[in-house]
N, C-alpha and C. Protein backbone atom coordinates (compact mmCIF):
# COMPACT_ATOMS: atom_id res chain seq x y z
N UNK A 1 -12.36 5.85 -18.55
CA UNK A 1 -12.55 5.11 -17.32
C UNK A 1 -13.07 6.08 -16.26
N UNK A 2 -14.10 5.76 -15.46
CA UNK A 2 -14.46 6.47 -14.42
C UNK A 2 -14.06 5.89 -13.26
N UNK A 3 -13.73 7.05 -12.10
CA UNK A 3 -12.72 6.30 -11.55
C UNK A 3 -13.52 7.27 -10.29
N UNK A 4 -13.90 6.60 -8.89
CA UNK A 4 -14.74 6.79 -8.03
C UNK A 4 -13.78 6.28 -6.43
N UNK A 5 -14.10 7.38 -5.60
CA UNK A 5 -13.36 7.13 -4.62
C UNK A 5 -14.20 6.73 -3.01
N UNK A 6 -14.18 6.06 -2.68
CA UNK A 6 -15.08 5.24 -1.64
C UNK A 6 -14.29 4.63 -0.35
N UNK A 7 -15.34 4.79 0.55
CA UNK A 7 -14.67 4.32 1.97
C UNK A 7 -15.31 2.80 2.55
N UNK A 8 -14.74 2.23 3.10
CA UNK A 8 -15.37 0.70 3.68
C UNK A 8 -16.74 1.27 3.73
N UNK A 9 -17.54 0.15 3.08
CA UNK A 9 -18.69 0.07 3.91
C UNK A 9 -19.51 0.46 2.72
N UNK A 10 -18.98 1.60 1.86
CA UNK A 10 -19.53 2.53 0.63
C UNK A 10 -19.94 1.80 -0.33
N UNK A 11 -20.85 2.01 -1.35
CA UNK A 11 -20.97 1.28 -2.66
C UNK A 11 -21.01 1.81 -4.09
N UNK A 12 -20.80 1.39 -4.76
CA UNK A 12 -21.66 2.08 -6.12
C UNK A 12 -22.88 0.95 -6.88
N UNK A 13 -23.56 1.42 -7.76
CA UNK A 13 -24.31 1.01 -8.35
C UNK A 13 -23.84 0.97 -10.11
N UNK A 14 -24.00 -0.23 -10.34
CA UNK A 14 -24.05 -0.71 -12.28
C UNK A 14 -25.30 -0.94 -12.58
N UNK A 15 -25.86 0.00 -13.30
CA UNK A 15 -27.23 -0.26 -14.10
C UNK A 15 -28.06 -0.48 -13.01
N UNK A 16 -28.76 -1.28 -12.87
CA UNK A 16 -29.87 -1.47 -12.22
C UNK A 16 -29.77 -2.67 -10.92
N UNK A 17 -28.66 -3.56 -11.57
CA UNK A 17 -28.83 -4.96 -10.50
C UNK A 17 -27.09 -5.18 -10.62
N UNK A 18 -26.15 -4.15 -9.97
CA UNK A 18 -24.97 -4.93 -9.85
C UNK A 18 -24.47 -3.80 -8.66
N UNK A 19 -24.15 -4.39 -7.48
CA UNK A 19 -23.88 -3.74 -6.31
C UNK A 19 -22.62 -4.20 -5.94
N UNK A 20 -21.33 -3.06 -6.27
CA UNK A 20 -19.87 -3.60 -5.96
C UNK A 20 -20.08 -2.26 -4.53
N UNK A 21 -19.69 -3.05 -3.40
CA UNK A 21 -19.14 -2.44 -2.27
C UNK A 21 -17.80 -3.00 -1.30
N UNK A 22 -16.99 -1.71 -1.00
CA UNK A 22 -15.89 -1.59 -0.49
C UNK A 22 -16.36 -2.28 0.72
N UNK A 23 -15.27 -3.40 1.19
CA UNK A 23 -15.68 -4.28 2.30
C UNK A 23 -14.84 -4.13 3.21
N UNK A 24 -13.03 -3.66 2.73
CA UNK A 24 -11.82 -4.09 3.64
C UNK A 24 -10.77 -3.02 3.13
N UNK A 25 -10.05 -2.43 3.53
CA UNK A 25 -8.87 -1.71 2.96
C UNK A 25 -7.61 -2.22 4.08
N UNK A 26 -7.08 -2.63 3.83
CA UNK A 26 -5.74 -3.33 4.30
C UNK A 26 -4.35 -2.74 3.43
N UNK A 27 -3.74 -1.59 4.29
CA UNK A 27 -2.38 -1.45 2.91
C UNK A 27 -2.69 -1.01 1.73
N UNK A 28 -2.17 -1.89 1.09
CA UNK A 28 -2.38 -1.51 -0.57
C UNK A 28 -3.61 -2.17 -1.07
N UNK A 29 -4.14 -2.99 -0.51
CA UNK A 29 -5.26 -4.03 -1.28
C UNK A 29 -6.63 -3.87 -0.54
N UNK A 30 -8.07 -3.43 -1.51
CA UNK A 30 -9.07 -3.33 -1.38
C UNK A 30 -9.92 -4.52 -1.26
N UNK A 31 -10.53 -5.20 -0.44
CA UNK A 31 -11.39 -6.09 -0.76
C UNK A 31 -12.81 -5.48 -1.07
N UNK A 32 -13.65 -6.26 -2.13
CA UNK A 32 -14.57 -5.72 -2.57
C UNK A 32 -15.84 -6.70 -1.92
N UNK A 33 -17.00 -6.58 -2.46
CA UNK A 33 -18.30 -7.35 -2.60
C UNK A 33 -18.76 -7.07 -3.50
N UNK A 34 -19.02 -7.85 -4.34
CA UNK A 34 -20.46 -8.10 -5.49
C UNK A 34 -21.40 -8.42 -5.43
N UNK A 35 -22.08 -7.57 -5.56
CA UNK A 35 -23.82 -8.19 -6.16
C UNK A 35 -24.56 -8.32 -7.07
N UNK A 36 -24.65 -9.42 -7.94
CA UNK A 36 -25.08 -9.48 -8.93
C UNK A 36 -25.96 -10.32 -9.14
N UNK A 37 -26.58 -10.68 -10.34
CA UNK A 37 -27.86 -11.29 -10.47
C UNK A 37 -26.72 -13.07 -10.97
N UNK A 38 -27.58 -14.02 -11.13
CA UNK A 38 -26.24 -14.96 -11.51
C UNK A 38 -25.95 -15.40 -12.60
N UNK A 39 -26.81 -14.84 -13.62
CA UNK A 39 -26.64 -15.26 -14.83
C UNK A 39 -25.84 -14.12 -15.84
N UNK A 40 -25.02 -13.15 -14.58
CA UNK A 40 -23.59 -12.11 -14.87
C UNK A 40 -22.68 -13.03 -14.42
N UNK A 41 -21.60 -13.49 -15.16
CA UNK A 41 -20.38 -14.03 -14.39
C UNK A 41 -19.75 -13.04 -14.30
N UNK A 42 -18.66 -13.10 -13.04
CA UNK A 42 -17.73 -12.58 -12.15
C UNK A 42 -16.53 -12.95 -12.13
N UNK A 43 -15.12 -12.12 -13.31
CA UNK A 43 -14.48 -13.07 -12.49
C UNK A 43 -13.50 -12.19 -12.25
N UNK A 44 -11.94 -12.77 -11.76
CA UNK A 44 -10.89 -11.88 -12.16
C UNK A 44 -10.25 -11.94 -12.90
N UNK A 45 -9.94 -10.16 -13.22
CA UNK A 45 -9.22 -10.07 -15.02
C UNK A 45 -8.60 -11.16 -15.58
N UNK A 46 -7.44 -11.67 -14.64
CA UNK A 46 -6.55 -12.79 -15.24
C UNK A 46 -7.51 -13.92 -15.39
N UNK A 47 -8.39 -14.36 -14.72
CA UNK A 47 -8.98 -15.73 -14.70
C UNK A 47 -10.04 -15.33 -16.26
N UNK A 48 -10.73 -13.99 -16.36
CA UNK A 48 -11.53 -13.76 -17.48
C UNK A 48 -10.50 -13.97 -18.91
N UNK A 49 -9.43 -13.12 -19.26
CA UNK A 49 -8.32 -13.38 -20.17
C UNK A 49 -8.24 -14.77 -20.11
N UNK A 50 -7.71 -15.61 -19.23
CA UNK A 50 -7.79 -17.03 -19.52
C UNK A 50 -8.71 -17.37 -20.23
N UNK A 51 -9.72 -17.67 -19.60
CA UNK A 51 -11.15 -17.98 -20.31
C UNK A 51 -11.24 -17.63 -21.67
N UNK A 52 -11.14 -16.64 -21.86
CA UNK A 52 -10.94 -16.26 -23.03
C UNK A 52 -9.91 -17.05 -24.11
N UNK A 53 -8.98 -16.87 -23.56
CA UNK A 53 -7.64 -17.24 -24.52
C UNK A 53 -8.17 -18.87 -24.67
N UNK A 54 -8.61 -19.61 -23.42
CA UNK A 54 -8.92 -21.23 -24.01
C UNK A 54 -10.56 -21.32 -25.14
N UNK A 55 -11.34 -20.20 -24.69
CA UNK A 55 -12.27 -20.02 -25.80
C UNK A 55 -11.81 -19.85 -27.29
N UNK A 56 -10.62 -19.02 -27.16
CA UNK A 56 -9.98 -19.21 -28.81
C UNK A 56 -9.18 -20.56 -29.11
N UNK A 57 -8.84 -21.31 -28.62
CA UNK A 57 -8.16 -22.46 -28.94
C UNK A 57 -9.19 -23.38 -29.05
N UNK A 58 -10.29 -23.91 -28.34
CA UNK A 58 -11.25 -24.14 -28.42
C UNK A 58 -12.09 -23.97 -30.08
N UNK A 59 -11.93 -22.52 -30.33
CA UNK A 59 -13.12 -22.24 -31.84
C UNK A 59 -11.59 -22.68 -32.58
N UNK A 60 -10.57 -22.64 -32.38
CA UNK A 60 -9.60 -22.93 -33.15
C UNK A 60 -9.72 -24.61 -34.04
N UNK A 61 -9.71 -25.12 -32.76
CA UNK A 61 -9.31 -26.51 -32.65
C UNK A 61 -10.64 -27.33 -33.39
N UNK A 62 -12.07 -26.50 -32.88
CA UNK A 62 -13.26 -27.36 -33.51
C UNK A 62 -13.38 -26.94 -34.87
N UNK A 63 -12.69 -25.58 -36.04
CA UNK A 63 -12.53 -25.23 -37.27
C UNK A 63 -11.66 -26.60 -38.02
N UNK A 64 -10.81 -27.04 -37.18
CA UNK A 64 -9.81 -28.10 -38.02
C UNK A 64 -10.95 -29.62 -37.96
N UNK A 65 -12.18 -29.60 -37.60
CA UNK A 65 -12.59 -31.01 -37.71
C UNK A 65 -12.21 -31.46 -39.42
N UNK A 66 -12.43 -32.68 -40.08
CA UNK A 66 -12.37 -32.86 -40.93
C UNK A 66 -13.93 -32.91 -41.46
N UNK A 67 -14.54 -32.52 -41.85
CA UNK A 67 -16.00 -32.95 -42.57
C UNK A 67 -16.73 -33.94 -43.58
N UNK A 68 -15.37 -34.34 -43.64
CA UNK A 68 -15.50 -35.76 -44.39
C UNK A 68 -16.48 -36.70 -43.42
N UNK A 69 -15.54 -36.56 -42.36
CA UNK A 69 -15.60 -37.37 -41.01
C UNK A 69 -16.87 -37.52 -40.56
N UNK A 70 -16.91 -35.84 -40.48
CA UNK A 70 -18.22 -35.87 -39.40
C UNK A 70 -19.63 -36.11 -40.86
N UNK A 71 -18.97 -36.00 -41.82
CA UNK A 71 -20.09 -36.33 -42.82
C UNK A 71 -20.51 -37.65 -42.69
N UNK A 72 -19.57 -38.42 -42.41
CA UNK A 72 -19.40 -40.43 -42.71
C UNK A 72 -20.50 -40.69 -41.22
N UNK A 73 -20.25 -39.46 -40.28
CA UNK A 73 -20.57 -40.01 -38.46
C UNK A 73 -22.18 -39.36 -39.02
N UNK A 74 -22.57 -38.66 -39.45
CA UNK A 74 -24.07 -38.28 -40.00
C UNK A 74 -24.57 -38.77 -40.51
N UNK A 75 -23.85 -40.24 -41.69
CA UNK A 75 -24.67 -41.00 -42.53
C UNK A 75 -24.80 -42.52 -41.46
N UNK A 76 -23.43 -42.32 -40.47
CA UNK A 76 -24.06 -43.75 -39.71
C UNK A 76 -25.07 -43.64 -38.68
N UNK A 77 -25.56 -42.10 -38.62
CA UNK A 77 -26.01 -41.89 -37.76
C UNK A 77 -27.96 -42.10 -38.09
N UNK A 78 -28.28 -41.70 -39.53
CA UNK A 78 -29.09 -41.92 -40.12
C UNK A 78 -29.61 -43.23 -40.21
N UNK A 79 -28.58 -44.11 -40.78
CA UNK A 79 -28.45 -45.63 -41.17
C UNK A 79 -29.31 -46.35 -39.74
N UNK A 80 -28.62 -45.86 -38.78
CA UNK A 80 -29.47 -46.64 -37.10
C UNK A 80 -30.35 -45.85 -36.50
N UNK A 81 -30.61 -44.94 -37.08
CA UNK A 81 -31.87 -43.76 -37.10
C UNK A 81 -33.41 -45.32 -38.00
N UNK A 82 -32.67 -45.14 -38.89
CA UNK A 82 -33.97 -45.84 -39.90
C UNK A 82 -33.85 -47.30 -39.56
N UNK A 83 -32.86 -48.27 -39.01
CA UNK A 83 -33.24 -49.78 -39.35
C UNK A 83 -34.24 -49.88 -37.88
């Protein structure tokens, strides 16, 4: 981990197009700014882990389809495709 020490106002640079700058120091808590292009999402750790964790229940949940099923929903789907 690189670990960089900065005063309000200061910034660093990610690669080419991501501009995090120190906005607020209050106490213990830093407020930041981002700049990024928008097709980077942003989020916070806990809200990204979430995301995550419902992305695995999600690939979980669509592995248990039955394929019978969705086989029967492909042939009715054909059937009113052609009449």
């Amino acid at each position: 981990m690189l670990v960089l020490t900065r005063k309000v106002d200061e910034s660093i640079i990610i690669g080419d197009n991501i501009k995090i700058t120190v906005v607020e120091i209050r106490g213990d808590q830093a407020k930041i700014g981002i700049e990024a292009p928008r097709e980077i999402s942003v989020h916070r750790e806990e809200v990204y882990r979430e995301i995550q964790a419902e992305n695995r229940r999600a690939a979980v949940s669509a592995q248990e389809v039955d394929l019978s099923q969705l086989s029967d929903l492909l042939k009715q789907a054909k059937k009113k495709k052609e009449e």
